[in-house]
Protein backbone atom coordinates (compact mmCIF):
# COMPACT_ATOMS: atom_id res chain seq x y z
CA UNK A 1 -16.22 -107.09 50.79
CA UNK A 2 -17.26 -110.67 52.09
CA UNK A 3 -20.64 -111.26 52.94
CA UNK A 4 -21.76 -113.97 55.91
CA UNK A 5 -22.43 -116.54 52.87
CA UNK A 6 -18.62 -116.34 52.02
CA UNK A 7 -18.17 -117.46 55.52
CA UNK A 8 -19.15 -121.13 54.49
CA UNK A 9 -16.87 -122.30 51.34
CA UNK A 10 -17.95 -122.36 47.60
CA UNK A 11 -16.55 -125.17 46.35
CA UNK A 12 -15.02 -122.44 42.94
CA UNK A 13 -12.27 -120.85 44.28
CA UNK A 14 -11.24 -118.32 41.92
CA UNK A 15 -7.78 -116.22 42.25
CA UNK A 16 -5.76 -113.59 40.49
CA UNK A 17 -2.44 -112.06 41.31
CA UNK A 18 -2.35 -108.42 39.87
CA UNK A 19 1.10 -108.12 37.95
CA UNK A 20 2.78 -104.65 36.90
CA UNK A 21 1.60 -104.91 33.54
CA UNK A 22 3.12 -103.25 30.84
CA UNK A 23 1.80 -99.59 30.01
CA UNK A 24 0.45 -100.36 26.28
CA UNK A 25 0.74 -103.87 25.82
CA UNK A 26 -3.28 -103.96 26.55
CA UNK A 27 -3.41 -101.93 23.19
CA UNK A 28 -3.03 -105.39 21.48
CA UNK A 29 -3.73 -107.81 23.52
CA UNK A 30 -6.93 -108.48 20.88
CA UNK A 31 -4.69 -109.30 18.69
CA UNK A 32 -2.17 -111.98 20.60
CA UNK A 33 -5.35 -113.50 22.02
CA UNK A 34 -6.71 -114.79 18.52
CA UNK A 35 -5.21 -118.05 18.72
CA UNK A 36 -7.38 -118.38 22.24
CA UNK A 37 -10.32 -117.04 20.88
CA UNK A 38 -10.20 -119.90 18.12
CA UNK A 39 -9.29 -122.29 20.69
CA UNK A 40 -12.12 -121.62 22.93
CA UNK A 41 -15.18 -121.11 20.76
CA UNK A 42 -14.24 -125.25 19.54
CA UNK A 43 -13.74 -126.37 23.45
CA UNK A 44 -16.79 -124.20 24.89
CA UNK A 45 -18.50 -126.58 21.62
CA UNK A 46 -17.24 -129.02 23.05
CA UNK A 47 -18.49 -127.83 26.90
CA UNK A 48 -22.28 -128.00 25.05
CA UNK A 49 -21.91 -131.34 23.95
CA UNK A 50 -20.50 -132.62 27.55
CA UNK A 51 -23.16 -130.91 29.87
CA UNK A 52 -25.96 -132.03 27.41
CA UNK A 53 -24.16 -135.88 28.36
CA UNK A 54 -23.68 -135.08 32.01
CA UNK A 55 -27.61 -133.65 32.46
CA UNK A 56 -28.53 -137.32 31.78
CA UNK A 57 -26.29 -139.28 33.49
CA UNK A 58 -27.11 -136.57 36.64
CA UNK A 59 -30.59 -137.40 36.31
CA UNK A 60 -30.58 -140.80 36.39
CA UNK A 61 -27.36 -141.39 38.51
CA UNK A 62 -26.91 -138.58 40.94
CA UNK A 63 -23.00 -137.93 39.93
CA UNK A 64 -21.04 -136.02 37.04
CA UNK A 65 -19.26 -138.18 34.80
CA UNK A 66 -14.82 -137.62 36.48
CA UNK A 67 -14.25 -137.23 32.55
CA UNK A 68 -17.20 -134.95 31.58
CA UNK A 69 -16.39 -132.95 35.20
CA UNK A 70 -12.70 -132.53 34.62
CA UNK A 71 -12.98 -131.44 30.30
CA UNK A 72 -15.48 -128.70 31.84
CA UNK A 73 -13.56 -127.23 34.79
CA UNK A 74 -10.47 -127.18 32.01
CA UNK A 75 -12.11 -125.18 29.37
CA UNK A 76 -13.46 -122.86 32.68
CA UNK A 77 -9.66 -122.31 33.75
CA UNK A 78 -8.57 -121.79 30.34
CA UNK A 79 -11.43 -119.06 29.80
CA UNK A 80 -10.06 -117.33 33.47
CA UNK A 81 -6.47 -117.19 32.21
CA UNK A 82 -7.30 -115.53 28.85
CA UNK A 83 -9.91 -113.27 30.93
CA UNK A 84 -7.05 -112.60 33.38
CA UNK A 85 -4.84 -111.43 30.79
CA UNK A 86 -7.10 -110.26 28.57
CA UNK A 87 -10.10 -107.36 28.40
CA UNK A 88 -11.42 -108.96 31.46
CA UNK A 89 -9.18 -107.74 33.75
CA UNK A 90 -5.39 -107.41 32.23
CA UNK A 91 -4.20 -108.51 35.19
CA UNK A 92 -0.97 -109.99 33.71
CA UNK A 93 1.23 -109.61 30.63
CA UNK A 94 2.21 -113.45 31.02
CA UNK A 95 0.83 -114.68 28.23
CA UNK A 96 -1.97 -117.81 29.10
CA UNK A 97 -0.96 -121.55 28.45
CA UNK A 98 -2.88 -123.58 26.06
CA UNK A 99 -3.42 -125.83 28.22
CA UNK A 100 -6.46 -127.87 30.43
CA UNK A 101 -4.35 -128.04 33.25
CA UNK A 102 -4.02 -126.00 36.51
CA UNK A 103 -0.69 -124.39 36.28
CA UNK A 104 0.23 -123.20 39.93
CA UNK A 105 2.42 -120.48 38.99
CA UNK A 106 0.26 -118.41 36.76
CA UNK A 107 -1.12 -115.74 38.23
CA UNK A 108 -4.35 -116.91 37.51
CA UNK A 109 -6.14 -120.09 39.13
CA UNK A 110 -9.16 -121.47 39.34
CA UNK A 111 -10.44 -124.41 41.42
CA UNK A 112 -13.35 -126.45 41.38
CA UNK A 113 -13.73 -130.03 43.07
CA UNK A 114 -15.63 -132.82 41.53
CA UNK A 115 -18.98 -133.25 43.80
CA UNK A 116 -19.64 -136.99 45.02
CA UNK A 117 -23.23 -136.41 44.76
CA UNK A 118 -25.67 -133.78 43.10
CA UNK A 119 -29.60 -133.81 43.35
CA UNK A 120 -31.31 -135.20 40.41
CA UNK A 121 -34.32 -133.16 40.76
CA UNK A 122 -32.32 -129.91 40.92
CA UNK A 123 -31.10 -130.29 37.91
CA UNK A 124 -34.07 -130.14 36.09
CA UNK A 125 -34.60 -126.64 36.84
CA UNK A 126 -31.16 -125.02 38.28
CA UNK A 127 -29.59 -124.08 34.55
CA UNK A 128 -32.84 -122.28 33.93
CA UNK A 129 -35.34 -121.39 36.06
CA UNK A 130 -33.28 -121.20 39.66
CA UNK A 131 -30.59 -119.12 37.75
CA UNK A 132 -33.02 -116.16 36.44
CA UNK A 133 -31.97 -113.80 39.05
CA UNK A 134 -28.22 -114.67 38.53
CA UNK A 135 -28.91 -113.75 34.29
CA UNK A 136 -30.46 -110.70 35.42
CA UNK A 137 -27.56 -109.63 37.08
CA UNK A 138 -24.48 -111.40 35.36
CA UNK A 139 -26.39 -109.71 32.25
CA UNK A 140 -25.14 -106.26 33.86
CA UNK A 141 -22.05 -107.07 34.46
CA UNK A 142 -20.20 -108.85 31.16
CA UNK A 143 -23.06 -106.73 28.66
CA UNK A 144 -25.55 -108.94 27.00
CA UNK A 145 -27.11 -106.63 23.88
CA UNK A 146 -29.84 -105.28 22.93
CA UNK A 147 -32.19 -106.26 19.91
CA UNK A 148 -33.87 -103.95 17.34
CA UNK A 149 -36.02 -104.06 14.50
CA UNK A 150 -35.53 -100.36 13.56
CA UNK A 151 -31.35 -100.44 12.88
CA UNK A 152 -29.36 -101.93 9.79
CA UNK A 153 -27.67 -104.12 12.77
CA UNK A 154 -30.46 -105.99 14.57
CA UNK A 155 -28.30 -107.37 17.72
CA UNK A 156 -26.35 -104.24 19.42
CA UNK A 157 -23.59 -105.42 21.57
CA UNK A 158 -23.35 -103.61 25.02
CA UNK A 159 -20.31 -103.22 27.21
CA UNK A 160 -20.73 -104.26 30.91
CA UNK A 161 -19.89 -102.94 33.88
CA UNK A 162 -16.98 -105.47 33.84
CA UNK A 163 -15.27 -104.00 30.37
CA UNK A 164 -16.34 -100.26 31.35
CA UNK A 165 -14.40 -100.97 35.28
CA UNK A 166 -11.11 -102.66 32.89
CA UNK A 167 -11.16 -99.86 30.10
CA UNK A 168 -10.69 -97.25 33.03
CA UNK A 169 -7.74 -99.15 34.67
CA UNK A 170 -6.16 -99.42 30.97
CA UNK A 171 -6.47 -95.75 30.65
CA UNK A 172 -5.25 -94.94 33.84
CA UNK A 173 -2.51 -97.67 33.27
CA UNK A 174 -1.46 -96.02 29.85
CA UNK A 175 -0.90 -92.69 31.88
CA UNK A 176 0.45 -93.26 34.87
CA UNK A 177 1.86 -96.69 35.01
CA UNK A 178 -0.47 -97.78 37.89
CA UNK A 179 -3.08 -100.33 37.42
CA UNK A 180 -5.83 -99.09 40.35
CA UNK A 181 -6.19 -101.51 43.29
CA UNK A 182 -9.78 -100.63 44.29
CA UNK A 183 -10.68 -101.35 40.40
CA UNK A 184 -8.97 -104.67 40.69
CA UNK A 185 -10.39 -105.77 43.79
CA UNK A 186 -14.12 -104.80 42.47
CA UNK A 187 -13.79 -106.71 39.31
CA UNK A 188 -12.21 -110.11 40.98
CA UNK A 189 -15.21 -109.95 42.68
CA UNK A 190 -17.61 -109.47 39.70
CA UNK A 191 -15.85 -112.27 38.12
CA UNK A 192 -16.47 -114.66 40.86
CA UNK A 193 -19.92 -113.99 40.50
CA UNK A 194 -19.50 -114.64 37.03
CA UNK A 195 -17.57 -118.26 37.57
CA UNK A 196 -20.09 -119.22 40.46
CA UNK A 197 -23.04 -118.82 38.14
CA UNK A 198 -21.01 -120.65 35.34
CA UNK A 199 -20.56 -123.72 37.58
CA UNK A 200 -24.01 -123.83 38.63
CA UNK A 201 -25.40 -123.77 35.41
CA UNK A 202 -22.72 -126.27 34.05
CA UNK A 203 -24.65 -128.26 36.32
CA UNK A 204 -21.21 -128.54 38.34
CA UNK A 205 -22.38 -128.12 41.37
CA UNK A 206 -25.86 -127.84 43.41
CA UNK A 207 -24.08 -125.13 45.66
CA UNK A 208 -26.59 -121.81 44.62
CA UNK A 209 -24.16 -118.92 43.40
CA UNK A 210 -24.39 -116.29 46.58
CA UNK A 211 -25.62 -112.97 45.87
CA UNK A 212 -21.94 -111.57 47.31
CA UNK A 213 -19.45 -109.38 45.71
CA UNK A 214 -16.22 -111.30 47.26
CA UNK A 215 -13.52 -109.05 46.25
CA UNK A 216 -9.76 -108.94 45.90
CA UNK A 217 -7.01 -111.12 44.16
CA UNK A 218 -7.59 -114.27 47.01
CA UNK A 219 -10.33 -115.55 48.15
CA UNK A 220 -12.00 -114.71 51.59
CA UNK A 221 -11.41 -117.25 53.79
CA UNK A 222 -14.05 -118.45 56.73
CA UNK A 223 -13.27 -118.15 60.19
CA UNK A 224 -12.12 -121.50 61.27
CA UNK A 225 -14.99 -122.50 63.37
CA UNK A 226 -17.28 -121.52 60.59
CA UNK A 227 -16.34 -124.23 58.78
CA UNK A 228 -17.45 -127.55 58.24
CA UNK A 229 -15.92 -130.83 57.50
CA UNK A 230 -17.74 -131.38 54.57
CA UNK A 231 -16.24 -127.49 53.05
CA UNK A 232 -12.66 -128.27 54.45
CA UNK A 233 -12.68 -132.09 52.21
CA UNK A 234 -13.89 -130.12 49.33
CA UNK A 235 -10.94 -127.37 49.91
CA UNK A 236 -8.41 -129.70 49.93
CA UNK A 237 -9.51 -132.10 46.95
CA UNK A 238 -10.23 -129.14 45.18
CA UNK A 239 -6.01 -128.45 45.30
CA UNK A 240 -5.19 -131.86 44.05
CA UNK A 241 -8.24 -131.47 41.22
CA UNK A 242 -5.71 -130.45 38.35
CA UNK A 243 -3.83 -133.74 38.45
CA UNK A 244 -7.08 -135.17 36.75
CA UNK A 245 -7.18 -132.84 33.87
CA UNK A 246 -3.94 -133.79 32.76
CA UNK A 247 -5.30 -137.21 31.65
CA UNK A 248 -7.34 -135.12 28.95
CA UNK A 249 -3.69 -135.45 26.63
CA UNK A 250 -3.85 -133.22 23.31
CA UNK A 251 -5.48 -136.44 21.27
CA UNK A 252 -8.26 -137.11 23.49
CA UNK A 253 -8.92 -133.23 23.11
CA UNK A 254 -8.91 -133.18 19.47
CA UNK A 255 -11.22 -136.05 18.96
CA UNK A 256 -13.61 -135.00 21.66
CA UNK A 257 -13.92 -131.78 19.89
CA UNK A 258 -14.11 -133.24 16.22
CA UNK A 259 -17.23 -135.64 18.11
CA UNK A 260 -18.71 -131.81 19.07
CA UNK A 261 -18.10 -130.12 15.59
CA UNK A 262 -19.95 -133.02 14.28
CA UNK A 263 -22.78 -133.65 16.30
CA UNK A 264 -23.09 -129.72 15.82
CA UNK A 265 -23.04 -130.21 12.62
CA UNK A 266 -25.12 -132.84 12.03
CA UNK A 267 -27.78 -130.42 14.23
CA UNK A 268 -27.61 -127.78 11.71
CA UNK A 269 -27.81 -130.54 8.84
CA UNK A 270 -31.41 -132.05 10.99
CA UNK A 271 -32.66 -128.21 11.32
CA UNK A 272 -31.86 -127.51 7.62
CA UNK A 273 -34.00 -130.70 6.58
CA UNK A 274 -36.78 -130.39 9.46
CA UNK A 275 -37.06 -126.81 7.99
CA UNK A 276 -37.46 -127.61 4.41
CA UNK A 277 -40.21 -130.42 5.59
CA UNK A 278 -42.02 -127.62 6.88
CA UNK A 279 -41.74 -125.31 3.97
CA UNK A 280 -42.64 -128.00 1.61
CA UNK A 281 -45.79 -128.67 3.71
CA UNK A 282 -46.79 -125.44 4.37
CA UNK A 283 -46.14 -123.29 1.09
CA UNK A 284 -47.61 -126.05 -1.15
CA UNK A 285 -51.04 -126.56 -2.79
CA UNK A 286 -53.78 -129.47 -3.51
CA UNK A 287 -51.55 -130.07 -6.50
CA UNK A 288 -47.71 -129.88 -4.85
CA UNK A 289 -47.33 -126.51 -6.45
CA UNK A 290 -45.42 -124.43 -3.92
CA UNK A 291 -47.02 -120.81 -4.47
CA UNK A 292 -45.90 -117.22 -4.30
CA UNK A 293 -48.27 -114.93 -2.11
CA UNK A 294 -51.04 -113.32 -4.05
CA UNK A 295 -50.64 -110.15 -5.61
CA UNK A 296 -52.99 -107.62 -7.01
CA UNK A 297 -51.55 -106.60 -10.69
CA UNK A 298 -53.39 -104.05 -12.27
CA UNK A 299 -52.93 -101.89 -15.52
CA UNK A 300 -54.77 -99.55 -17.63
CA UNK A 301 -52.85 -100.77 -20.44
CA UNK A 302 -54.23 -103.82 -22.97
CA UNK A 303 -51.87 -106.75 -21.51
CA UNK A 304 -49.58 -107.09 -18.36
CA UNK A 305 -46.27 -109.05 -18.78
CA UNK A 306 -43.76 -110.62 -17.74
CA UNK A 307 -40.41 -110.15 -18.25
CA UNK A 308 -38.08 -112.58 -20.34
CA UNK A 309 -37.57 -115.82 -18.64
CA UNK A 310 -34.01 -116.83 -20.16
CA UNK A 311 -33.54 -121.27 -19.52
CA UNK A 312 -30.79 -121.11 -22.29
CA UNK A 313 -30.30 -122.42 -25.76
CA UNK A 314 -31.93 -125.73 -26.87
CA UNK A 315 -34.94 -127.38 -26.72
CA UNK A 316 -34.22 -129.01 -23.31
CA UNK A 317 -34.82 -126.86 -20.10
CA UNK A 318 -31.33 -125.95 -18.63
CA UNK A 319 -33.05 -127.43 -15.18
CA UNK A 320 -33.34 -131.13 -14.86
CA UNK A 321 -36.60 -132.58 -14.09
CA UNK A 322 -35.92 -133.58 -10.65
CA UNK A 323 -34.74 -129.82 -9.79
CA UNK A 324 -37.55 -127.55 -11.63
CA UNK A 325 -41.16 -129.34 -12.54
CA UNK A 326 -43.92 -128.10 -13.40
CA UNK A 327 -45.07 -123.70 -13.04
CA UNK A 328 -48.15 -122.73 -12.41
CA UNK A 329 -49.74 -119.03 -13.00
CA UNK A 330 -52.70 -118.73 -11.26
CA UNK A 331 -55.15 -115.69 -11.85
CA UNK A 332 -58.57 -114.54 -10.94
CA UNK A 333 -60.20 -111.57 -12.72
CA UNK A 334 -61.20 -108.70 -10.51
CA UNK A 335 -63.61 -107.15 -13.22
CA UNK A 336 -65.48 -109.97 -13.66
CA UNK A 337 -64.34 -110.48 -17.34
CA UNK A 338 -63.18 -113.35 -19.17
CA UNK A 339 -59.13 -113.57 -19.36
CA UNK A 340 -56.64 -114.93 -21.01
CA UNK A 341 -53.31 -116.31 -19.77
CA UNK A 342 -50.69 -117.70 -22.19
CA UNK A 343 -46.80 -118.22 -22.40
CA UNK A 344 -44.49 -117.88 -25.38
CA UNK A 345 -41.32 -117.64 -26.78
CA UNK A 346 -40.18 -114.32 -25.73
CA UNK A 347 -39.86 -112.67 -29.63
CA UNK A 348 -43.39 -114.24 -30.72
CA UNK A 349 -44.85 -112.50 -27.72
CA UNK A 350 -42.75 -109.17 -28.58
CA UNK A 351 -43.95 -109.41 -31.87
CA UNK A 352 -47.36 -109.89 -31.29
CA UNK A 353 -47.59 -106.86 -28.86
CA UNK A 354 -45.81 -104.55 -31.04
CA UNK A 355 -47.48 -101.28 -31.18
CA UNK A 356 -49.69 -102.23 -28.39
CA UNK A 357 -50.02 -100.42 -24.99
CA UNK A 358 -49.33 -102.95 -22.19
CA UNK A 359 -47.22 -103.52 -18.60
CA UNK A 360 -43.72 -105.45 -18.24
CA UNK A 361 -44.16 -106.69 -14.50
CA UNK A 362 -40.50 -106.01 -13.04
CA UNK A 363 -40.17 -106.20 -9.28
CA UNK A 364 -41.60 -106.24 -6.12
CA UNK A 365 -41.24 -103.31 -3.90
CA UNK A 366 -42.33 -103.19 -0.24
CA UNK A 367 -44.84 -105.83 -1.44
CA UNK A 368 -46.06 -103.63 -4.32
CA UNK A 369 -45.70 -104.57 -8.32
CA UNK A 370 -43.66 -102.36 -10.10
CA UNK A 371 -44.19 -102.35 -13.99
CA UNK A 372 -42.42 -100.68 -16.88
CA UNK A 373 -44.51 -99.29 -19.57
CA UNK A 374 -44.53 -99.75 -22.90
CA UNK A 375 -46.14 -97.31 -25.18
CA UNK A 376 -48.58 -98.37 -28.13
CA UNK A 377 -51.31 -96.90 -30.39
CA UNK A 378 -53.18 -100.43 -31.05
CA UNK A 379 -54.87 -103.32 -29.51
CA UNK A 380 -53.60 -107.07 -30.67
CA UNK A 381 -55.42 -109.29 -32.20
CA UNK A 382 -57.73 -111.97 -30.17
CA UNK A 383 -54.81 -113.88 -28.40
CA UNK A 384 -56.69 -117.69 -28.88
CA UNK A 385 -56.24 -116.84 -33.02
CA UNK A 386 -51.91 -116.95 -32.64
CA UNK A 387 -50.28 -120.57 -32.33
CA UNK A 388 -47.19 -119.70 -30.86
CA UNK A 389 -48.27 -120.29 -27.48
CA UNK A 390 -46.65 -123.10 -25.66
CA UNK A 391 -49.55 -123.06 -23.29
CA UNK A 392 -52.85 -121.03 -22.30
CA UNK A 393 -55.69 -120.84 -20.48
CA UNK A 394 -58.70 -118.81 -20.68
CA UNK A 395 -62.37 -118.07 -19.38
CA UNK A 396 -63.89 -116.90 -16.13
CA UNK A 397 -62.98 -117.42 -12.52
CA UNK A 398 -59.96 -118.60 -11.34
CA UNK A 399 -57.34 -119.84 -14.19
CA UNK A 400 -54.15 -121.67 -13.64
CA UNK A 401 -51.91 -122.27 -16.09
CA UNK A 402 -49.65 -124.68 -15.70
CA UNK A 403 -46.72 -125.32 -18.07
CA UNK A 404 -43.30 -127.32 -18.44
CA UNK A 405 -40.06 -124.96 -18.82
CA UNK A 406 -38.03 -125.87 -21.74
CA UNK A 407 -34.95 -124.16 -23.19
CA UNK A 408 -35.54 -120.99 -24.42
CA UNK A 409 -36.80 -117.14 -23.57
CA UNK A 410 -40.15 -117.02 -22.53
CA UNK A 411 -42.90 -114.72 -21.28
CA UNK A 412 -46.10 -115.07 -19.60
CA UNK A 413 -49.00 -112.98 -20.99
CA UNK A 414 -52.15 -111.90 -18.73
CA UNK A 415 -54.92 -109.82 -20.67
CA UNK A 416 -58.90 -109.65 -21.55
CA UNK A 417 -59.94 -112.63 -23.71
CA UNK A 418 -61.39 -109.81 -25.98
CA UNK A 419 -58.38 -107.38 -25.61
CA UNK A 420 -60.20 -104.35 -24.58
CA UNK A 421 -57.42 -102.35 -22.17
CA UNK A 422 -57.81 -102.14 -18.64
CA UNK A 423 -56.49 -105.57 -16.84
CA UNK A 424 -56.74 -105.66 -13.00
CA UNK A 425 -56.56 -109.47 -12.03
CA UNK A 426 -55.08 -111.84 -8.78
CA UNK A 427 -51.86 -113.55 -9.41
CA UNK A 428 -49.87 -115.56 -8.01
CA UNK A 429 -46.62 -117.94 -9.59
CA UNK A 430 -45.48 -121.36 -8.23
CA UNK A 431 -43.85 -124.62 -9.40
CA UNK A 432 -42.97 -127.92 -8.41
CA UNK A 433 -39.38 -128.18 -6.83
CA UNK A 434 -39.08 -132.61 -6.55
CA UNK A 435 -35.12 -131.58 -5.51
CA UNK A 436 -36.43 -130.16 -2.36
CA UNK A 437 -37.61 -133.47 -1.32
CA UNK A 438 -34.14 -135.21 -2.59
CA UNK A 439 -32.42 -132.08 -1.13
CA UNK A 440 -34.28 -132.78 2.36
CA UNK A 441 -33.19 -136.60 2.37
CA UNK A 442 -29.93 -135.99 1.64
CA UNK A 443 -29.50 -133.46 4.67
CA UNK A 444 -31.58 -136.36 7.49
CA UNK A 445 -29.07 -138.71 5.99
CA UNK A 446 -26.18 -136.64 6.18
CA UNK A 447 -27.55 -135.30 9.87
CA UNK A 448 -27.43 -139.12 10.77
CA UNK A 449 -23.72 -139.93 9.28
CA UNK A 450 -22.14 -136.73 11.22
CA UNK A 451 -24.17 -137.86 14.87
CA UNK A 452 -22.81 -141.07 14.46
CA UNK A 453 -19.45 -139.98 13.63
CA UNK A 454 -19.66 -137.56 16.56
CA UNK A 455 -20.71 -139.95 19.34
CA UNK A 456 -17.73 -142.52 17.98
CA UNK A 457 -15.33 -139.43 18.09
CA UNK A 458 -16.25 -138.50 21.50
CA UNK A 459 -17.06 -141.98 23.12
CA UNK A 460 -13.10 -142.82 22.34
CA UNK A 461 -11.41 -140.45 24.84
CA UNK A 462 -14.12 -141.40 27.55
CA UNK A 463 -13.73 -145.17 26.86
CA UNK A 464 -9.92 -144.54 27.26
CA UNK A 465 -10.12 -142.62 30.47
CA UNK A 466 -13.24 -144.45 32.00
CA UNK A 467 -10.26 -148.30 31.33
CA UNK A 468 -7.63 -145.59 32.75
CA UNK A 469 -9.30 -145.06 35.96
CA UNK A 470 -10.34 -148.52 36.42
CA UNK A 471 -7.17 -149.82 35.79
């Protein structure tokens, strides 16, 4: 069905010729489409990178880079032809071309001139807030997901109307050799919708995406007095707007989409750095410890432990100073009772609570301690009187403990200063980490190697077509 806005031209003209497709071929189609797939997730990278360029140059010139324009509409015929054969409408068993290029004789085309002009204002809000409506429904048709805190898989992919109307014409192909007109028609027309929105958002055009279901293989065309001078130009460049695309050759390709990987990669390297700014801010203390939450440890036992902390043989920590600092065990009694807090090597400490009842701190589970128990008939003798400790701290209040790892086993120790059973105390465990700050460095300076690697990469092939066109 055509509505009265298809009377007036879009400038995408979108078309499919339905083949007689093969009965079962559709079965793996999935599988001969991998190469695309590949293919298309680095060139709709690339599509990012190139609209981010052309939102600028809109907004403070008014037109869409030829170069920018022509990459985009590509990489938007490419995506039809591997829709066209593939799960988005198996239109064809003519397997797409890899290719930029409008190819005439497939039996899937798209078209989509190059506007002289588009509004610099609209673009500011067109991508976003003018195309809500469109989401809304586009949503329904290709299946967007749905999100859940309550399933093993957090992001649920749902089918759309689109790949429910396609699996029923696949099933009704496998049985009885006859791919269903009416279901073709409906879905050329979904897909139009689809494209429109696409384009507008692209920032490809300023034409708003009609709220029309313009079915069948062609497109509708006007009446001829409905149309104006201005749609009839645009019709006829828009046949000629292939011969561009060619000019995008297979190098110019490659290194705009090695210029995408790495400014893409170069954000992730920025976000990785920016994000352990922020940790290193936010999780650390007046002294640069960064700190574990606080837990509540409690035991009727005489001492709560850890368990053994293995840094390897030798009297040098197995972690360099500019990876693992300084730890810190900080502790406040609960019973108002003077503690003790030591650490040791791990067979002085095993010794020295042999026979006596205490805690071996194990895990955390859904935020709770969880100890293992170890069974004795005596208490130990007063902690301060042993010298194997490689540091303590005791008293009332709040005690931290701070101590340099060195290699070794070693266990922390948390108990009464007089040794009387019953500890219940506040803990929490933290250290200095100066690699986070080389760590962080390293990724900003990376970050800033990759972007300008990717804006060399990608200025090239628009350098070379912008001389091209001049000359």
């Amino acid at each position: 069905m055509a509505t009265d806005s298809a009377t007036v031209i879009h400038p995408l003209r979108l078309e499919g010729n339905l083949d007689q497709a093969s009965r079962a071929l559709w079965l793996v189609k999935w599988l001969l489409l991998i190469p695309h797939y590949i293919v298309l997730f680095f060139l709709w990278l690339t599509v990012g990178v190139f609209t981010f360029l052309a939102f600028f140059a809109i907004l403070v010139t008014g037109r869409y880079p030829r170069a920018l324009f022509d990459f985009n509409v590509g990489v938007l015929r490419w995506s039809w032809r591997v829709s066209f054969y593939g799960y988005g409408a198996l239109g064809t068993d003519r397997y797409p071309p890899f290719s930029l290029r409008d190819d005439p004789s497939y039996p899937a085309r798209l078209v989509l001139p190059r506007p002289e002009r588009l509004s610099r204002g609209l673009v500011l809000v067109k991508w976003w807030l003018l195309a809500i409506p469109h989401y809304l429904v586009v949503g329904l048709f290709v299946g967007v997901g749905t999100y859940s805190t309550d399933s093993d898989l957090p992001w649920t992919p749902q089918v759309g109307l689109i790949g429910v109307l396609v699996l029923v014409a696949a099933v009704v192909l496998l049985f009885r050799r006859h791919y269903p007109a009416g279901i073709f028609d409906f879905v050329m027309g979904l897909h139009r919708w689809v494209y429109r929105l696409a384009a507008y958002v692209l920032l490809m055009t300023d034409r708003y995406p009609p709220f029309a279901l313009d079915q069948g293989g062609t497109e509708p065309e006007p009446e001829p007095e409905h149309v104006d001078a201005a749609s009839a130009a645009v019709t006829a460049e828009g046949e000629h707007d292939g011969a561009r695309t060619k000019d995008w050759t297979l190098p110019k390709v490659l290194s705009a989409v090695a210029g995408s990987v790495a400014l893409a990669t170069s954000l992730a390297l920025f976000a990785g750095g920016a994000a352990l700014a922020v940790l290193d801010v936010s999780l650390e203390d007046d002294d640069e410890f960064l700190m574990s939450d606080t837990k509540v440890l409690t035991s009727s036992a005489a001492a709560i432990t850890s368990e053994n902390l293995d840094l390897g043989d030798g009297p040098e920590s197995v972690l360099p100073d500019n990876i693992l600092g300084e730890t810190k065990l900080e502790v406040r009694s609960l019973t108002g009772r003077d503690l003790f807090v030591g650490v040791g090597p791990t067979e002085e400490v095993r010794r020295y609570l042999a026979d006596v009842p205490h805690d071996i701190f194990v895990d955390l589970h859904d935020g709770k301690p969880v100890f293992r128990h170890q069974p004795g008939t005596v208490l130990p003798a007063p902690p301060q009187s042993e010298d194997f400790w490689d540091a303590t701290a005791s008293g009332s209040g709040r005690l931290d403990l701070t101590w340099k790892p060195s290699g070794g086993d070693w266990t922390f120790v948390v108990m009464n200063a007089d040794t009387r059973p019953a500890v219940a105390v506040d803990a929490s465990i933290g250290a200095k980490f100066p690699i986070i700050a080389v760590i962080g460095v390293s990724l900003f300076a990376a970050a800033a190697v990759c972007f300008l690697i990717g804006i060399i990469l990608i200025a090239i092939p628009l350098v070379l077509l912008s001389r091209r066109r001049r000359t």
